[in-house]
C-alpha atoms as a PDB file:
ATOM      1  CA  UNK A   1     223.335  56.034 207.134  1.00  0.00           C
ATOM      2  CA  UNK A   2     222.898  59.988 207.902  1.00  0.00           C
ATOM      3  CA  UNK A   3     224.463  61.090 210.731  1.00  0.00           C
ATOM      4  CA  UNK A   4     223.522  64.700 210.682  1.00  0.00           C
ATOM      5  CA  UNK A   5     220.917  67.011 210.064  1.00  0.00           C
ATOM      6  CA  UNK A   6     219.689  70.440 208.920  1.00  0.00           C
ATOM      7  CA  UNK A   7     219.702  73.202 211.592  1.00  0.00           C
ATOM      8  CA  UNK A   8     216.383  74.544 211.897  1.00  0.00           C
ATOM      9  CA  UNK A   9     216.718  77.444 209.579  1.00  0.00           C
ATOM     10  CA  UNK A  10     217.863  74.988 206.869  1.00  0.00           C
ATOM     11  CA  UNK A  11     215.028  73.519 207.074  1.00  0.00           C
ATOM     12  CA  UNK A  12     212.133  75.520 207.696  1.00  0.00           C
ATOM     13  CA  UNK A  13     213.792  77.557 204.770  1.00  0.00           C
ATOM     14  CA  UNK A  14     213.624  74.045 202.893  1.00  0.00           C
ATOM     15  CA  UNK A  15     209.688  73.900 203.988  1.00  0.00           C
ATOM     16  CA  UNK A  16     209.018  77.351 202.713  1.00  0.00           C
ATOM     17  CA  UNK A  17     210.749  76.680 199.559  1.00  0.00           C
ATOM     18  CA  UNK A  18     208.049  73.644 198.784  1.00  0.00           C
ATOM     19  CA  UNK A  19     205.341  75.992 200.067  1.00  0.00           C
ATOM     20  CA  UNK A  20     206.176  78.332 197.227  1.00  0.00           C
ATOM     21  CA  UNK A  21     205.580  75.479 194.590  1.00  0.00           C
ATOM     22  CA  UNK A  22     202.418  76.377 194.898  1.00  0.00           C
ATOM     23  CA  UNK A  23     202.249  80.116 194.525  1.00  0.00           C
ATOM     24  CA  UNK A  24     200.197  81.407 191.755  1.00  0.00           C
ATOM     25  CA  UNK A  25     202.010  84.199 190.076  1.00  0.00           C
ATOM     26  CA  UNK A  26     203.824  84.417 186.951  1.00  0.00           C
ATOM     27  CA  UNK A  27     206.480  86.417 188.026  1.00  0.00           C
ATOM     28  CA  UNK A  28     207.968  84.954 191.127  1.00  0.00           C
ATOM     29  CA  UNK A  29     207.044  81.673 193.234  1.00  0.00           C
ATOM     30  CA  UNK A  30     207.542  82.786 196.915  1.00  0.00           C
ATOM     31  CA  UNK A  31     206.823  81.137 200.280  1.00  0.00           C
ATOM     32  CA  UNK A  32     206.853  81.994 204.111  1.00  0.00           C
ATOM     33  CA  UNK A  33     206.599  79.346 206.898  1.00  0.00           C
ATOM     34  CA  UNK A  34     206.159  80.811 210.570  1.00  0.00           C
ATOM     35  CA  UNK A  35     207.894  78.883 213.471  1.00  0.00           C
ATOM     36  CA  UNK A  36     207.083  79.026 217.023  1.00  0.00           C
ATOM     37  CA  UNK A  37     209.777  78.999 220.026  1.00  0.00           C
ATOM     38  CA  UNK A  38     209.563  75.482 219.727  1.00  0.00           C
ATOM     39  CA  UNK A  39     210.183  75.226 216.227  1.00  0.00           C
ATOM     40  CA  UNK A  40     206.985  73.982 215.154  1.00  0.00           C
ATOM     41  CA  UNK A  41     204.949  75.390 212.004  1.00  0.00           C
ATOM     42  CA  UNK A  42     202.203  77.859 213.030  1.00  0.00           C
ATOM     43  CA  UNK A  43     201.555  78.919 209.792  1.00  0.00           C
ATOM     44  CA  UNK A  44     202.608  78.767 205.672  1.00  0.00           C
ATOM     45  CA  UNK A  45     201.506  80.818 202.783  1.00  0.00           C
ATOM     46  CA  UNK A  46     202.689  81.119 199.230  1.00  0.00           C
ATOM     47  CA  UNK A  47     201.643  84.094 196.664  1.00  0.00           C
ATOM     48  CA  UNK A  48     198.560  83.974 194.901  1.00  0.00           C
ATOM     49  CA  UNK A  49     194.953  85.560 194.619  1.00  0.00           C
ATOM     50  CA  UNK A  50     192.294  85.478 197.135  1.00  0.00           C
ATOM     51  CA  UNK A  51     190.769  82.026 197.682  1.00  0.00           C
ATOM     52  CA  UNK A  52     188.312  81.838 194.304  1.00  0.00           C
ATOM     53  CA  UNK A  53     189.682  84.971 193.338  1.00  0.00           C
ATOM     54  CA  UNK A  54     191.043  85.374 189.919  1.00  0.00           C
ATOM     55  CA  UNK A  55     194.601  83.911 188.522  1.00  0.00           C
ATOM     56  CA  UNK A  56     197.572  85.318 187.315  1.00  0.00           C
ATOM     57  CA  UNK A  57     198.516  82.063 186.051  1.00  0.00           C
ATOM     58  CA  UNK A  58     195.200  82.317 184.155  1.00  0.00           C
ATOM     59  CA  UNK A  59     196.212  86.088 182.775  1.00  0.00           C
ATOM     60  CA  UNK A  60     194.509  87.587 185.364  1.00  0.00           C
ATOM     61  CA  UNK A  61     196.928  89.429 186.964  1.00  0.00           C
ATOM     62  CA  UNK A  62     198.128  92.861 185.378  1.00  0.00           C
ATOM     63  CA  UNK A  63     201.356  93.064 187.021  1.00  0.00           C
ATOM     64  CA  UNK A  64     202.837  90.277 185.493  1.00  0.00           C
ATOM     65  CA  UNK A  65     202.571  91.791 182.041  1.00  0.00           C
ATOM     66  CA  UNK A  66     203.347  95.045 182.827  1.00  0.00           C
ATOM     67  CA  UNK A  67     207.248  95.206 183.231  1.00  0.00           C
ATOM     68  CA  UNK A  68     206.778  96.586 186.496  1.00  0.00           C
ATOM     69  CA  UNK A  69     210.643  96.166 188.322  1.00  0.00           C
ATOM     70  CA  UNK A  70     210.815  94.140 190.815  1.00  0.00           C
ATOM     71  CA  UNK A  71     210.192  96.068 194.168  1.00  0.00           C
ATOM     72  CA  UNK A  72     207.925  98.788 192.837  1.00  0.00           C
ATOM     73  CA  UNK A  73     204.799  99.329 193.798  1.00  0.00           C
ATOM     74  CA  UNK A  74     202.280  96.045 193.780  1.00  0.00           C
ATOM     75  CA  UNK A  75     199.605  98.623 194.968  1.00  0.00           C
ATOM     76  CA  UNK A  76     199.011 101.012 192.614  1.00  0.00           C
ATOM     77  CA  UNK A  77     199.895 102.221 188.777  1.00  0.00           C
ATOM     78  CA  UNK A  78     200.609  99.343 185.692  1.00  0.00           C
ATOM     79  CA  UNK A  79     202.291  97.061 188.298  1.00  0.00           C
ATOM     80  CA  UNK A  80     199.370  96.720 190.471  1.00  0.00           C
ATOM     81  CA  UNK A  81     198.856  93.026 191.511  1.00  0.00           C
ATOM     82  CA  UNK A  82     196.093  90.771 192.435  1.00  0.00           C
ATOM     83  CA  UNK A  83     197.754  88.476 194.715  1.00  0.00           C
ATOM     84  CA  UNK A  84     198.272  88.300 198.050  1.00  0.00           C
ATOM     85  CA  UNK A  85     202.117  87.645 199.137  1.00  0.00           C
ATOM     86  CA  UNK A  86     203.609  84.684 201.086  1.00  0.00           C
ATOM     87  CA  UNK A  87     204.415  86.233 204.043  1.00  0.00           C
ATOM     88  CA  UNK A  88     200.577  87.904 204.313  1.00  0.00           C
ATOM     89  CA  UNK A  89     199.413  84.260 204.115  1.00  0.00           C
ATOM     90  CA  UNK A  90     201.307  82.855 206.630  1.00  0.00           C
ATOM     91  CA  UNK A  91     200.523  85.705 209.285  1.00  0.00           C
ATOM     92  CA  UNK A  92     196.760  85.466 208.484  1.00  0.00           C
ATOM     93  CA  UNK A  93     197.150  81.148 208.439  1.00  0.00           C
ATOM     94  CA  UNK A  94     199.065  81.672 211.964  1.00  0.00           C
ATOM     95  CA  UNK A  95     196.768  84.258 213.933  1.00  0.00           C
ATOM     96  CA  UNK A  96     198.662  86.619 215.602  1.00  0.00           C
ATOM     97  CA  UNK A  97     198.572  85.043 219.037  1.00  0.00           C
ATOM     98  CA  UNK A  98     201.019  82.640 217.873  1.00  0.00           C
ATOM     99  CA  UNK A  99     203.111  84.755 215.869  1.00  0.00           C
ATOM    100  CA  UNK A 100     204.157  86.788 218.694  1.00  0.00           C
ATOM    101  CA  UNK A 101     207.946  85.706 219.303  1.00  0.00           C
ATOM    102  CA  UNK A 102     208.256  83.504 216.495  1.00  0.00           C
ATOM    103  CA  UNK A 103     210.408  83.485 213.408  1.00  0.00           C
ATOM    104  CA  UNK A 104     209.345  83.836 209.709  1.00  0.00           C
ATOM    105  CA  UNK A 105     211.299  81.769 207.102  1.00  0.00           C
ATOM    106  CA  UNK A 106     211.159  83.550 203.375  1.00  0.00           C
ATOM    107  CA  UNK A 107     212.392  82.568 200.400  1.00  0.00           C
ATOM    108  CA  UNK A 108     212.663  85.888 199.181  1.00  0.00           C
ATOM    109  CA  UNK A 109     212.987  89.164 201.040  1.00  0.00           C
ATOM    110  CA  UNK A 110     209.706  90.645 202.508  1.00  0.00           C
ATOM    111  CA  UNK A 111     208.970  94.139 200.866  1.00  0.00           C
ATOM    112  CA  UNK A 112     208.370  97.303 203.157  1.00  0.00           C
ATOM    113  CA  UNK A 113     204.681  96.586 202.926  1.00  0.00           C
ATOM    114  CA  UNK A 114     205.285  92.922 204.515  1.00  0.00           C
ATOM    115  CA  UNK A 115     208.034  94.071 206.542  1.00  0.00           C
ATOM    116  CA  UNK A 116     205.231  96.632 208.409  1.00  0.00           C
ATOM    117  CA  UNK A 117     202.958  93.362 208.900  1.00  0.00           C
ATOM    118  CA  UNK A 118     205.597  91.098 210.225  1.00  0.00           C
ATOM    119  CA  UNK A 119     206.252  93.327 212.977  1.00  0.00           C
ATOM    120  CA  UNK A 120     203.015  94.704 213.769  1.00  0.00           C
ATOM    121  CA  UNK A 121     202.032  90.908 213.779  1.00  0.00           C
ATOM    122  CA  UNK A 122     204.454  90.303 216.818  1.00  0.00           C
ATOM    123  CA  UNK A 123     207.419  88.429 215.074  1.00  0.00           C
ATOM    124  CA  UNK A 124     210.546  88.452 215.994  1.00  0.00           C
ATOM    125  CA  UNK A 125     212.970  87.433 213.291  1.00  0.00           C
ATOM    126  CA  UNK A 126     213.320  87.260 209.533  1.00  0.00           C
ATOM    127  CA  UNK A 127     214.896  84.628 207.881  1.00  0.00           C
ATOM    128  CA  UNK A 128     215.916  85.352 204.236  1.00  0.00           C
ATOM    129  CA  UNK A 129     218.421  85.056 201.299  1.00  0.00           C
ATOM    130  CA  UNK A 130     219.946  87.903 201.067  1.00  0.00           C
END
């Protein structure tokens, strides 16, 4: 019989972990779900190309054979990347009428690119492993 439950940041960090099962990068899995004040899901994304766009788990994708450390730039030089993060997915799924206020759940932290996004998008919290 269960008698307790996860706290909500358990979980929706549980929900964006399955979310990233499905990112399409060779590097690093990642996902992002977006809650509202009432904890519901607005909006998910993992990594991965462009819908149609091309694959890195195809070989598509320079970055991931370029040694490229983690954190540098995904924009420009040997480490550019095709793919479009998790937390750019779930802003764009959400609209940004209902991210204002809420809380994005990442299984990774954002980088300084995504960081800009989340705020300019209107949200209000991170939640990340450190």
């Amino acid at each position: 019989m269960i008698t307790s439950r996860p706290g909500f940041d358990d979980w929706a960090l549980g929900v964006a972990a399955a979310v990233a099962a499905r990112g399409d990068c060779r590097r690093r899995q990642v996902g992002a779900v977006i809650l509202d004040s009432w904890h519901r899901i607005v909006g998910a994304g993992y990594n991965g190309s462009p819908p149609g766009g091309p694959s890195c788990l195809a070989g598509h994708c320079p970055r991931a054979f370029s040694g490229a450390a983690p954190g540098s730039s995904y924009d420009t030089g040997p480490g550019a990347c095709i793919a479009v993060h998790a937390e750019e997915n779930a802003i764009v799924d959400a609209g940004r009428r209902a991210c204002l206020g809420a809380v994005i759940y990442c299984t990774a932290q954002p980088c300084g690119g995504c960081r800009r996004l989340i705020a300019a998008a209107g949200i209000a919290r991170i939640v990340a492993p450190p």
